[in-house]
C-alpha atoms as a PDB file:
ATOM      1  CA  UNK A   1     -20.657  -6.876  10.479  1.00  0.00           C
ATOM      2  CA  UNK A   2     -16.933  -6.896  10.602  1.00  0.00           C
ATOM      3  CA  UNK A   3     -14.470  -5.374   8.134  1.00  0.00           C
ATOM      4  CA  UNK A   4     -10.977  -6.183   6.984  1.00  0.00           C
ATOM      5  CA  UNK A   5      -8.371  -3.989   6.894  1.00  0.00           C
ATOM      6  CA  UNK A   6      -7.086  -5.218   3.688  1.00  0.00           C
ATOM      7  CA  UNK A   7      -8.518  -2.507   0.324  1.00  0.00           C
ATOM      8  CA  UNK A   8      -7.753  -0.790  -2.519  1.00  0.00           C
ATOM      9  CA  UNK A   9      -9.504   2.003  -3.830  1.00  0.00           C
ATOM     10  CA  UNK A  10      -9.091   4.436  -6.870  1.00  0.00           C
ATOM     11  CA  UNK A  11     -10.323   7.142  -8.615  1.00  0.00           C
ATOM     12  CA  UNK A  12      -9.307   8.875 -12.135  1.00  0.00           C
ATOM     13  CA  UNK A  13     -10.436  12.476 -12.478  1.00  0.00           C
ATOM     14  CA  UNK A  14     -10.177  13.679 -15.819  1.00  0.00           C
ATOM     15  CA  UNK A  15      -9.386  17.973 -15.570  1.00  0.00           C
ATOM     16  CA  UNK A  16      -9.513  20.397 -18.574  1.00  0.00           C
ATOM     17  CA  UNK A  17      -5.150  20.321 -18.828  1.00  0.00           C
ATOM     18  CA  UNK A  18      -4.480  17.794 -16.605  1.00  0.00           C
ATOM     19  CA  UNK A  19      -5.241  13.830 -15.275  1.00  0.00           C
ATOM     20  CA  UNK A  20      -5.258  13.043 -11.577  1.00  0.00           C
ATOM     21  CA  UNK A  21      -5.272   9.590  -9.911  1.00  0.00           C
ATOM     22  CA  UNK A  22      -5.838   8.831  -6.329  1.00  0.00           C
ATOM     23  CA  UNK A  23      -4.903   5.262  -4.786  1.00  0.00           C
ATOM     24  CA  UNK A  24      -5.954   4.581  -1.331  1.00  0.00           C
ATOM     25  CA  UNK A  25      -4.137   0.944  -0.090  1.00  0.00           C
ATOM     26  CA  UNK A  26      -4.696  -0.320   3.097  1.00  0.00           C
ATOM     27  CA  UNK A  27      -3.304  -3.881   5.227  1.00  0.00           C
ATOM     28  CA  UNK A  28      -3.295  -4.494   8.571  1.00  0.00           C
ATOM     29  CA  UNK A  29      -1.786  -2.672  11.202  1.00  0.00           C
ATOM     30  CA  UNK A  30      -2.632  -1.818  15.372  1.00  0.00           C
ATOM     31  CA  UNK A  31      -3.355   1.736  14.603  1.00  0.00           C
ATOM     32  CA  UNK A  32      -3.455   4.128  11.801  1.00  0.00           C
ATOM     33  CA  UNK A  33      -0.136   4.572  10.108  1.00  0.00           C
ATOM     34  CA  UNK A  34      -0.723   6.526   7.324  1.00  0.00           C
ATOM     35  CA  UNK A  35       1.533   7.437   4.033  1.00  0.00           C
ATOM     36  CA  UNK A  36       1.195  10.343   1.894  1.00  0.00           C
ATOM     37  CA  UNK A  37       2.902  11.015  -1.883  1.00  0.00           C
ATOM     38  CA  UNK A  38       1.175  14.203  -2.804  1.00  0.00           C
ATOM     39  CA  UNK A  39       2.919  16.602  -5.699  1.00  0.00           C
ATOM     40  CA  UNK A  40       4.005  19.880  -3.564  1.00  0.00           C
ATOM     41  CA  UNK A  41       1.363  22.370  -4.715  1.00  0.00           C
ATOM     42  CA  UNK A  42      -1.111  19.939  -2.758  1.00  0.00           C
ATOM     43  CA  UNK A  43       0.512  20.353   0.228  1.00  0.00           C
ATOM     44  CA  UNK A  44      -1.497  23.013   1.652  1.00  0.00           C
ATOM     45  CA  UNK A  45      -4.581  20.888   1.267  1.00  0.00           C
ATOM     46  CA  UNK A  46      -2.832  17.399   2.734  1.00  0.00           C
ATOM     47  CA  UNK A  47      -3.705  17.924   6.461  1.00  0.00           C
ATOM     48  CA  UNK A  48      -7.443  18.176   5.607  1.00  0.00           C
ATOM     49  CA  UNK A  49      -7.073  14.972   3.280  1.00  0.00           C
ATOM     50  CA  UNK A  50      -5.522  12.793   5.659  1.00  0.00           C
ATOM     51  CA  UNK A  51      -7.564  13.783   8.423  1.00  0.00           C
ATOM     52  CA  UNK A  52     -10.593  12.689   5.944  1.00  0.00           C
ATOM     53  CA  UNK A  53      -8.546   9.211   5.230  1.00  0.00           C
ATOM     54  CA  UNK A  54      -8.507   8.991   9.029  1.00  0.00           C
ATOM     55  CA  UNK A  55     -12.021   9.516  10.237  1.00  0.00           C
ATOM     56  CA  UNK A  56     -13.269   7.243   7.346  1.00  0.00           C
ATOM     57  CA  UNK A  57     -10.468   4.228   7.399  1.00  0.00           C
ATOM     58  CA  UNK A  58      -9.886   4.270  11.489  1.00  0.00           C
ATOM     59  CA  UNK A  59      -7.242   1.916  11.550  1.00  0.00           C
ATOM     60  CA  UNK A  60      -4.602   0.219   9.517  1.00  0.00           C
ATOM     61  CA  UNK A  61      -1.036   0.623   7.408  1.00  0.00           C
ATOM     62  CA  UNK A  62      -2.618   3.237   4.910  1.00  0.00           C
ATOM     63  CA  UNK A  63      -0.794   4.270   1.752  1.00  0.00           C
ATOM     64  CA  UNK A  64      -2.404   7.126  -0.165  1.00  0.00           C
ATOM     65  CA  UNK A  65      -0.915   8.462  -3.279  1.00  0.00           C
ATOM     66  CA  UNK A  66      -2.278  11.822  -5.484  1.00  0.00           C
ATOM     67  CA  UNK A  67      -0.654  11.310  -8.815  1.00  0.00           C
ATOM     68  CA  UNK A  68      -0.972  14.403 -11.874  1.00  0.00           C
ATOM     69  CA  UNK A  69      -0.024  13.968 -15.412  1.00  0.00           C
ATOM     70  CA  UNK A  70      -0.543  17.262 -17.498  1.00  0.00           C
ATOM     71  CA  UNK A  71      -2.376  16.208 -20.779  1.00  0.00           C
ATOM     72  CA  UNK A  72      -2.183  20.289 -22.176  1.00  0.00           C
ATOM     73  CA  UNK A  73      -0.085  23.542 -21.891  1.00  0.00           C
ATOM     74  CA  UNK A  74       0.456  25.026 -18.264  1.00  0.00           C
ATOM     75  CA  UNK A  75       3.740  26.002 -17.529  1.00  0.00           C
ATOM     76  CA  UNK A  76       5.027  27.121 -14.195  1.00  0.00           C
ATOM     77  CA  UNK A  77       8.302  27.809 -14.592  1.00  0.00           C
ATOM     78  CA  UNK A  78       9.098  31.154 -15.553  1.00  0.00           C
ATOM     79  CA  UNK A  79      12.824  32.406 -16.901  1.00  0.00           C
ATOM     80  CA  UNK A  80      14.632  34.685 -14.096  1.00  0.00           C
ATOM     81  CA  UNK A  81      15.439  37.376 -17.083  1.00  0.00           C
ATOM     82  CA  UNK A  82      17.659  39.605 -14.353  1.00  0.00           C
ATOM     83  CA  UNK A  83      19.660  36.579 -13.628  1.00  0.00           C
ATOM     84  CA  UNK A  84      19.924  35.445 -17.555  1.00  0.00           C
ATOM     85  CA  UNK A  85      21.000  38.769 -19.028  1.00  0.00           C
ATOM     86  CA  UNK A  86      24.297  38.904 -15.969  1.00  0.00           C
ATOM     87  CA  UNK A  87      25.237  35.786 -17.060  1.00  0.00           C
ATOM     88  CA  UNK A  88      25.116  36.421 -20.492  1.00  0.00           C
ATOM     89  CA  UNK A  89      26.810  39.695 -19.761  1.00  0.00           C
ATOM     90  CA  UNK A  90      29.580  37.841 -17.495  1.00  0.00           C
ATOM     91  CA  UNK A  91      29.754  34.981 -20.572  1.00  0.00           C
ATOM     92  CA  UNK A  92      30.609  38.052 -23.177  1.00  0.00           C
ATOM     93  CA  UNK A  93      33.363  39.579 -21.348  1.00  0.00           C
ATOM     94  CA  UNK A  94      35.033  36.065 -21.283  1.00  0.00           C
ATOM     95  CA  UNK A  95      34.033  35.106 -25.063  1.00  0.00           C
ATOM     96  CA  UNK A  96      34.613  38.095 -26.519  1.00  0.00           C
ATOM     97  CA  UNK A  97      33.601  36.186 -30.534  1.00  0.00           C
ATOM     98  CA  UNK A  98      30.773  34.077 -28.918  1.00  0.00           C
ATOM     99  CA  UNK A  99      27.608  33.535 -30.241  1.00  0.00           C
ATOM    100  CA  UNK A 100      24.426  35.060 -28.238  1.00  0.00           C
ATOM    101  CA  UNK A 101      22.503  32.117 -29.084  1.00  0.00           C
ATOM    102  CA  UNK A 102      25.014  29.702 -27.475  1.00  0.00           C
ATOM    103  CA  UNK A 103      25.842  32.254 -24.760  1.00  0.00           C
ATOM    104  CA  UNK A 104      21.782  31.969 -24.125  1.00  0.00           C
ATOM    105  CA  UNK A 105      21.955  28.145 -23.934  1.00  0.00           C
ATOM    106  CA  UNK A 106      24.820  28.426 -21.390  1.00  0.00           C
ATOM    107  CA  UNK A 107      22.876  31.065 -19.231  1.00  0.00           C
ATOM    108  CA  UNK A 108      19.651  29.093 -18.802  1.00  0.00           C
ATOM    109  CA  UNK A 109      21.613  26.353 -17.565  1.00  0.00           C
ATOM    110  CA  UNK A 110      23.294  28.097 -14.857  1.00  0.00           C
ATOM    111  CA  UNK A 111      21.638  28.354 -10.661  1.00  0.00           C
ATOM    112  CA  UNK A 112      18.722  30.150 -10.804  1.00  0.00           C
ATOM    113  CA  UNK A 113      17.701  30.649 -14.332  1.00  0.00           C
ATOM    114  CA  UNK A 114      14.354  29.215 -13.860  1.00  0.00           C
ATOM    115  CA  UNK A 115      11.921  30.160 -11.418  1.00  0.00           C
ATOM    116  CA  UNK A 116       9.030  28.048 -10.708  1.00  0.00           C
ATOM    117  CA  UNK A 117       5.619  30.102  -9.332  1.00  0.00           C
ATOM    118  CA  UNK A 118       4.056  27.842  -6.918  1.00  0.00           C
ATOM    119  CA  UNK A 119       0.070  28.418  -7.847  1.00  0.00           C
ATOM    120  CA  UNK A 120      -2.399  28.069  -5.141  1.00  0.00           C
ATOM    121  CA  UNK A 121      -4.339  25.548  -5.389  1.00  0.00           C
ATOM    122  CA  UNK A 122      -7.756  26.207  -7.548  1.00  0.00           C
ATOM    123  CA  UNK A 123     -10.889  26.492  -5.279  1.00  0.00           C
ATOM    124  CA  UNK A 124     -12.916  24.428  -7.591  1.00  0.00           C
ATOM    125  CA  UNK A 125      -9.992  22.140  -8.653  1.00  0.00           C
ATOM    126  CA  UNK A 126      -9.390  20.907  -4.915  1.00  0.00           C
ATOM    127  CA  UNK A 127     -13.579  20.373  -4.900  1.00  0.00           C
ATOM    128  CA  UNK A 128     -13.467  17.925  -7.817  1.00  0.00           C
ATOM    129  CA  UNK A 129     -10.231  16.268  -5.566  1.00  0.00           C
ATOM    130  CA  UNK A 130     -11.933  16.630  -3.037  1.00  0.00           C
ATOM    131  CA  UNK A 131     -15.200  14.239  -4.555  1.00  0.00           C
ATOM    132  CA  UNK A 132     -12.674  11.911  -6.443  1.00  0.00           C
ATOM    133  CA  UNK A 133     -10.966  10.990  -2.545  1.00  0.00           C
ATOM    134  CA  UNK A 134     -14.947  10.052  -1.157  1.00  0.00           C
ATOM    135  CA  UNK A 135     -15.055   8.167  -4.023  1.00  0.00           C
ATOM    136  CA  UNK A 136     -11.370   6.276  -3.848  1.00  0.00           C
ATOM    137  CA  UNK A 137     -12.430   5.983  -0.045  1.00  0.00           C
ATOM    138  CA  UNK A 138     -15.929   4.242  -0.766  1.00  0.00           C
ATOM    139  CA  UNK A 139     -14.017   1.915  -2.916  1.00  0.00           C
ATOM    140  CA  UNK A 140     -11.546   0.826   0.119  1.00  0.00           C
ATOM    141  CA  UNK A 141     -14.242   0.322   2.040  1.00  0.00           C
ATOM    142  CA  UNK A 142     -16.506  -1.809   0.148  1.00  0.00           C
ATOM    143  CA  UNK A 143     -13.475  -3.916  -0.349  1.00  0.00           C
ATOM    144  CA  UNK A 144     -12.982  -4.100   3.317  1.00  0.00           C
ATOM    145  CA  UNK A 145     -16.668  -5.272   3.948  1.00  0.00           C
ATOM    146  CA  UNK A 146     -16.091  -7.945   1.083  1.00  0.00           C
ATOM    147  CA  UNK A 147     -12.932  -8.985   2.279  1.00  0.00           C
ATOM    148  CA  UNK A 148     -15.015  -8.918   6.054  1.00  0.00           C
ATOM    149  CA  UNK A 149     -17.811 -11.092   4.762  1.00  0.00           C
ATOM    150  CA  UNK A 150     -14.956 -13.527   3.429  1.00  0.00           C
ATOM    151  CA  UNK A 151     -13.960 -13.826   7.125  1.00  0.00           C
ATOM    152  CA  UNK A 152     -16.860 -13.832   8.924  1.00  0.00           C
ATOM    153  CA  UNK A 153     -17.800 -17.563   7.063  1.00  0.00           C
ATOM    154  CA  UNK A 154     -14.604 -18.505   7.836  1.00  0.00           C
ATOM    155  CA  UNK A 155     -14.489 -17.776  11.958  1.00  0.00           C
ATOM    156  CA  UNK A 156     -17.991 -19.311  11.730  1.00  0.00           C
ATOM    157  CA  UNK A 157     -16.897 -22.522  10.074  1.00  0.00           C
ATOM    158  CA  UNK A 158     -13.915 -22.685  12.530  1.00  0.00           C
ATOM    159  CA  UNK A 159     -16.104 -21.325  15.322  1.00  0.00           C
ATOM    160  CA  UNK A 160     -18.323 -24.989  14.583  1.00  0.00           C
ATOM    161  CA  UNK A 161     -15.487 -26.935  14.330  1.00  0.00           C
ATOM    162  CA  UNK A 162     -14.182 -26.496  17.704  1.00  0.00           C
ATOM    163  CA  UNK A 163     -17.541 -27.105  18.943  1.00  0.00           C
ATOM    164  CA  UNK A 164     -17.934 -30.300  17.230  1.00  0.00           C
ATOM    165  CA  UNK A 165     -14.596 -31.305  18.683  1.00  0.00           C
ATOM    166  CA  UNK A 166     -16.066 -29.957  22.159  1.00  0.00           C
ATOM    167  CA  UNK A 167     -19.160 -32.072  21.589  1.00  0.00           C
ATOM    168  CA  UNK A 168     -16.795 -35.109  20.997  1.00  0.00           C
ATOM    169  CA  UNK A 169     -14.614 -34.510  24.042  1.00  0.00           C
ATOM    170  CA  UNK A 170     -18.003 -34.587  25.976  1.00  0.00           C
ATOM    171  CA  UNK A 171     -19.104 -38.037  24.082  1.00  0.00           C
ATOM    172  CA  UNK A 172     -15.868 -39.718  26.041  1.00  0.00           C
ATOM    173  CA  UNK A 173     -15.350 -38.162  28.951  1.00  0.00           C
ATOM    174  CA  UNK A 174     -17.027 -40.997  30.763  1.00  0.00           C
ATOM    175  CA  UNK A 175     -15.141 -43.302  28.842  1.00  0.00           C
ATOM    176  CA  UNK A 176     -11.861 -41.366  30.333  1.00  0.00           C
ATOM    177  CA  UNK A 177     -12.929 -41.608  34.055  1.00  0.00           C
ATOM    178  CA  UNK A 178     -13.716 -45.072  33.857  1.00  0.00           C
ATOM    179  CA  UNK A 179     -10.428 -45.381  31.670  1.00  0.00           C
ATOM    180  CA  UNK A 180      -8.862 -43.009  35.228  1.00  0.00           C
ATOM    181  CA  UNK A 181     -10.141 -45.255  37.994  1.00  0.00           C
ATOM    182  CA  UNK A 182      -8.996 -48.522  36.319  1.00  0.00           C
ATOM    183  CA  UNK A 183      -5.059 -46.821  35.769  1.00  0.00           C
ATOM    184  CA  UNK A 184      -6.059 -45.834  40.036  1.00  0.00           C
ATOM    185  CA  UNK A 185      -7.113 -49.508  40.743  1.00  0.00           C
ATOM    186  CA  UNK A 186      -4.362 -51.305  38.404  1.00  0.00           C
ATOM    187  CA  UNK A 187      -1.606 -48.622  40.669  1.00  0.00           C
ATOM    188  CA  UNK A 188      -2.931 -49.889  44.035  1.00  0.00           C
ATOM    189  CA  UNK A 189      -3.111 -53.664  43.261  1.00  0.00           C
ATOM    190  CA  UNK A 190       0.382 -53.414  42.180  1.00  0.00           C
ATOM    191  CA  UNK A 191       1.467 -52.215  45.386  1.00  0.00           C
ATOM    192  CA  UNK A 192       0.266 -55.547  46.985  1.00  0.00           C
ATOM    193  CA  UNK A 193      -0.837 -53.739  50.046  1.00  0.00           C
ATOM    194  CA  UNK A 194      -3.804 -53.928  51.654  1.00  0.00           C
ATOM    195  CA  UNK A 195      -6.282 -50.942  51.358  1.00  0.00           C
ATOM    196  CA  UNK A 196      -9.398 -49.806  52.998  1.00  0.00           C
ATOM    197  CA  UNK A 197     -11.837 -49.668  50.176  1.00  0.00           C
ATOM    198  CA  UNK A 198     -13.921 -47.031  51.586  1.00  0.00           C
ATOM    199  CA  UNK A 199     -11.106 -44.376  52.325  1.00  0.00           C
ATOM    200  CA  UNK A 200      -9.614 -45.516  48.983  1.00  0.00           C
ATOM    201  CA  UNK A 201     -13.298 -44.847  47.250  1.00  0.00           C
ATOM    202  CA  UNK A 202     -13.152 -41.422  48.990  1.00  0.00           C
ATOM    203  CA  UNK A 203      -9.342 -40.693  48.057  1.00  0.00           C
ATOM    204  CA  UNK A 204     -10.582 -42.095  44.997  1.00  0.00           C
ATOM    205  CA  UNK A 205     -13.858 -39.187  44.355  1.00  0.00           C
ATOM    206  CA  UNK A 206     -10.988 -36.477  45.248  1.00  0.00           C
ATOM    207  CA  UNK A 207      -8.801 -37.424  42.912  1.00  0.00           C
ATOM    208  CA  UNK A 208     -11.244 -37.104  40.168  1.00  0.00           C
ATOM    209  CA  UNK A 209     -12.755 -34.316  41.122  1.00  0.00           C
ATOM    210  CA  UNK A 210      -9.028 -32.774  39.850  1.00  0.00           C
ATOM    211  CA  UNK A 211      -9.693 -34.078  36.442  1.00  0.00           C
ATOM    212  CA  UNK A 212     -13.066 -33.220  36.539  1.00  0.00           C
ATOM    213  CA  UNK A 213     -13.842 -30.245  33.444  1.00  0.00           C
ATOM    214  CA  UNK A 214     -17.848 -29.616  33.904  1.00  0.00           C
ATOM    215  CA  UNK A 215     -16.691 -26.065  34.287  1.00  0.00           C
ATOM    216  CA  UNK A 216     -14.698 -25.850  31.645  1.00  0.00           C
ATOM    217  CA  UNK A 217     -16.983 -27.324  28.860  1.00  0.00           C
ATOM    218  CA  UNK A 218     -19.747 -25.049  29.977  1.00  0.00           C
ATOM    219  CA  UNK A 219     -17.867 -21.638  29.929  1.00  0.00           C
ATOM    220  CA  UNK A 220     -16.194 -22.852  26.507  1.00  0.00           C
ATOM    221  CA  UNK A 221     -19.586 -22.987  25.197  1.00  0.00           C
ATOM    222  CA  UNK A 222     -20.486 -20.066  26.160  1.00  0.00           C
ATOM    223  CA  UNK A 223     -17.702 -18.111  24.835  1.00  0.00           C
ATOM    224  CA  UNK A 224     -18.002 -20.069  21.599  1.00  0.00           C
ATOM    225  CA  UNK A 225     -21.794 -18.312  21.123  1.00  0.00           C
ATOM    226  CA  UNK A 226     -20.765 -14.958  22.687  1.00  0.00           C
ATOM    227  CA  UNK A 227     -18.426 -14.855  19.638  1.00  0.00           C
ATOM    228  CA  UNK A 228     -20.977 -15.915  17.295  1.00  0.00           C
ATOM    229  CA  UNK A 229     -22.853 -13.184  18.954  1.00  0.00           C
ATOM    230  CA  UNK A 230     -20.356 -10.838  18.949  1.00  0.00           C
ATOM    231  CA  UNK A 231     -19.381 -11.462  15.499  1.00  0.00           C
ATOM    232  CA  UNK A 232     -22.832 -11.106  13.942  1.00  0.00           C
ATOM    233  CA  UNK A 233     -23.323  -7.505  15.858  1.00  0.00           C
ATOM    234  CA  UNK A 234     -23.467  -4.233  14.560  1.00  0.00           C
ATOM    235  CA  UNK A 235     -20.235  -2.846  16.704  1.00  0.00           C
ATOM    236  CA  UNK A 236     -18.120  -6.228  15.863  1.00  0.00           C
ATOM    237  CA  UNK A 237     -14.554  -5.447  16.077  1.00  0.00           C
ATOM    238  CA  UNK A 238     -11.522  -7.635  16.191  1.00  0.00           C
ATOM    239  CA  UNK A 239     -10.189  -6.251  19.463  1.00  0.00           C
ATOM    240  CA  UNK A 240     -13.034  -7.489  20.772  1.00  0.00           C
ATOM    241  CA  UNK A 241     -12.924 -10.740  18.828  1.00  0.00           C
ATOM    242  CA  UNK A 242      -9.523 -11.116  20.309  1.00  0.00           C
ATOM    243  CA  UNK A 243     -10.934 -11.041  24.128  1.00  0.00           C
ATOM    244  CA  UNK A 244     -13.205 -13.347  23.994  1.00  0.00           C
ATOM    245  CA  UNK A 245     -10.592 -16.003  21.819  1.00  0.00           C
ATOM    246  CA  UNK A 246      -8.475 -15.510  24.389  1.00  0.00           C
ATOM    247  CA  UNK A 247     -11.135 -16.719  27.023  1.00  0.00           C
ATOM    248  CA  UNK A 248     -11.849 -19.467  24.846  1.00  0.00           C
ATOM    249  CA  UNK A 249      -8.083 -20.614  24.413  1.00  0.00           C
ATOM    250  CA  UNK A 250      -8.155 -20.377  28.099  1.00  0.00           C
ATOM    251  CA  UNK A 251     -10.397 -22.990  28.421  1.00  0.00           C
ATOM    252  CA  UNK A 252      -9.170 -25.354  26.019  1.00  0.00           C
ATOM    253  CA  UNK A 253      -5.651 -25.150  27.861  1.00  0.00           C
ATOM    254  CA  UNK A 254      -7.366 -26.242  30.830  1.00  0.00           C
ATOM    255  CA  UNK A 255      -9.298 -29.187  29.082  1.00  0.00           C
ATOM    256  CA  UNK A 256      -6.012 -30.566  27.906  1.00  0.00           C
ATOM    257  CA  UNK A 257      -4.084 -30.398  31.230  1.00  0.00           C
ATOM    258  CA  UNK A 258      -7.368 -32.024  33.266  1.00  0.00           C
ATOM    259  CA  UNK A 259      -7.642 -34.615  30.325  1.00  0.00           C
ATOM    260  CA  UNK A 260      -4.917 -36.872  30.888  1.00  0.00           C
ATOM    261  CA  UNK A 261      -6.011 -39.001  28.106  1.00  0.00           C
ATOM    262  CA  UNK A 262      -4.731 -39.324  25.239  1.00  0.00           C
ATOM    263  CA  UNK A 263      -8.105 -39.664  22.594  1.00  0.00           C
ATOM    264  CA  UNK A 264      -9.173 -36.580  24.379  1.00  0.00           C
ATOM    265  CA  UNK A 265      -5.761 -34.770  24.343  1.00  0.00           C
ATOM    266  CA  UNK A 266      -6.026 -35.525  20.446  1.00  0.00           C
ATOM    267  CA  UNK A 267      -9.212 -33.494  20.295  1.00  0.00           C
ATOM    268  CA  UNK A 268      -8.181 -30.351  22.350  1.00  0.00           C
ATOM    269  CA  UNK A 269      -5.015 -30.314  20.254  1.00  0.00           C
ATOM    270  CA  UNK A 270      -7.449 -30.158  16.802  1.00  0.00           C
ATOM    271  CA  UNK A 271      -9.397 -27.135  19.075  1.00  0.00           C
ATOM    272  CA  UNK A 272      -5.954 -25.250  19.190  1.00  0.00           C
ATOM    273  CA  UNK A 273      -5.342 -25.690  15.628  1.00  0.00           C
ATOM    274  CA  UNK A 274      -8.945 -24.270  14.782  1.00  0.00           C
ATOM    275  CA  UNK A 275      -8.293 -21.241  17.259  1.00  0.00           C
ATOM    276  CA  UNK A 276      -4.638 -20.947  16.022  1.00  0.00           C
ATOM    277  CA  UNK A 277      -6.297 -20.159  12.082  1.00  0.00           C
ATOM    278  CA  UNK A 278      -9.034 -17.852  13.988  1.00  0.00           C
ATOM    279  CA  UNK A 279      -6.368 -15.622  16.069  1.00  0.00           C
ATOM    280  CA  UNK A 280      -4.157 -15.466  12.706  1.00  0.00           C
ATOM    281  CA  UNK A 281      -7.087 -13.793  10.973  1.00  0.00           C
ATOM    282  CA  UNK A 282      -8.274 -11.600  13.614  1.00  0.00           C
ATOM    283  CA  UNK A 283      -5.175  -9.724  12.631  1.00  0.00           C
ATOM    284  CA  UNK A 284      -6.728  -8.656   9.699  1.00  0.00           C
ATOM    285  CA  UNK A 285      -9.648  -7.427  11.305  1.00  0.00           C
ATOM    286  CA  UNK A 286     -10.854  -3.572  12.149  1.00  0.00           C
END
């Protein structure tokens, strides 16, 4: 079953003096480029959390966020009395009929007033975050397998169409060789020269044996099912994916430069088109 790399996930955790929210977004990328925002008295604990994002996401532009709003009292930041009382001291030699109260206001606003005290973080509290992340994480990744499911009827819709336009091309190739020899037959006549029919049969078998694409609609077809196959496995991935639609664009390429007819042209050019809207996707794929 195959995955996108498109998801959201989130998870509210509701703490005795504070809310935290975790968002987990994910789109497409080669590898795993991951984004943290985490408030700095997480910061001890953000190497173990994105090293948990990474072992369950794998791959993808990840943006994680760890949002806090306090919802009662807890106050970090402390008043640096030491510092306070010199500046109020240094503010009363200069305003010698100056209020304390106002000297106070001006003190507290000078460098270093306030202290904060960076708390570790809680044993317990980093638990609960801990459970709220598997669950923003499970999220994400049942929105990846939806997403997946979404794509995997698509590829197979597209996967059908090209054979359908395969089983078409097969329908008139005789109609092309015959279509071939007549253009050979109409060229030689022109010439008004006489020919040997037998060497011109032979030169004639050569010649088509150029344009001949046996080969080519037998491999297509198999690469068609082995990405059916692949696609419907337990270890589908769109590296993988992209392999074998290369192979199968390989083919096609060569159909259309053997064909040299134009109803059959037509087709191969509605096969790109199918593969085009397949490779696009596979983008999106993990």
């Amino acid at each position: 079953m195959i995955k996108s790399m498109t998801g959201f996930g989130k998870s509210i955790l509701q703490l005795p003096t504070k809310k935290i929210t975790i968002e987990v977004k994910s789109l497409n990328s080669k590898n795993l480029d991951l984004n943290a925002r985490i408030p700095s008295q997480y910061r001890e604990k953000e190497l173990e959390m994105r090293k948990t994002i990474a072992n369950t996401l794998e791959r993808g532009k990840v943006d994680f966020g760890l949002y806090v709003e306090v919802t009662a009292e807890e106050n970090s930041t402390k008043i640096n009395e030491d510092i306070v009382k010199d500046y109020i001291k240094q503010l009363e030699a200069i305003y010698t009929n100056g209020e304390t109260l106002e000297m106070m206001k001006m003190a507290v606003r000078m460098p270093d007033a306030l202290k904060t005290e960076r708390a570790e973080v809680d044993t317990e509290e980093f638990d609960i975050i801990r459970e709220g992340l598997q669950e923003a994480l499970k999220a994400i990744e049942d929105y990846r397998l939806d997403e997946g499911k979404a794509l995997e009827k698509d590829f197979n819709i597209r996967i059908k169409n090209i054979s359908n336009l395969l089983d078409d091309v097969i329908k008139i190739d005789p109609e092309r060789i015959e279509v071939v020899k007549e253009r050979l037959h109409k060229a030689v006549s022109e010439l008004k020269e006489q020919v040997d029919e037998n060497r011109f049969e032979q030169e004639l078998v050569y010649y088509l044996e150029k344009f001949d694409i046996t080969e080519e609609k037998v491999r297509l077809t198999n690469h068609l099912e082995y990405f059916v196959t692949a696609l419907n496995s337990k270890d589908s991935n769109g590296k993988k994916l992209g392999f074998i639609t290369q192979e199968i664009g390989r083919e096609i390429n060569t159909i259309g430069s053997k064909s040299n007819y134009a109803a059959m042209q037509q087709l191969v050019v509605q096969m790109k088109d199918e593969l085009e809207k397949i490779k696009e996707q596979l983008l999106n794929i993990l």
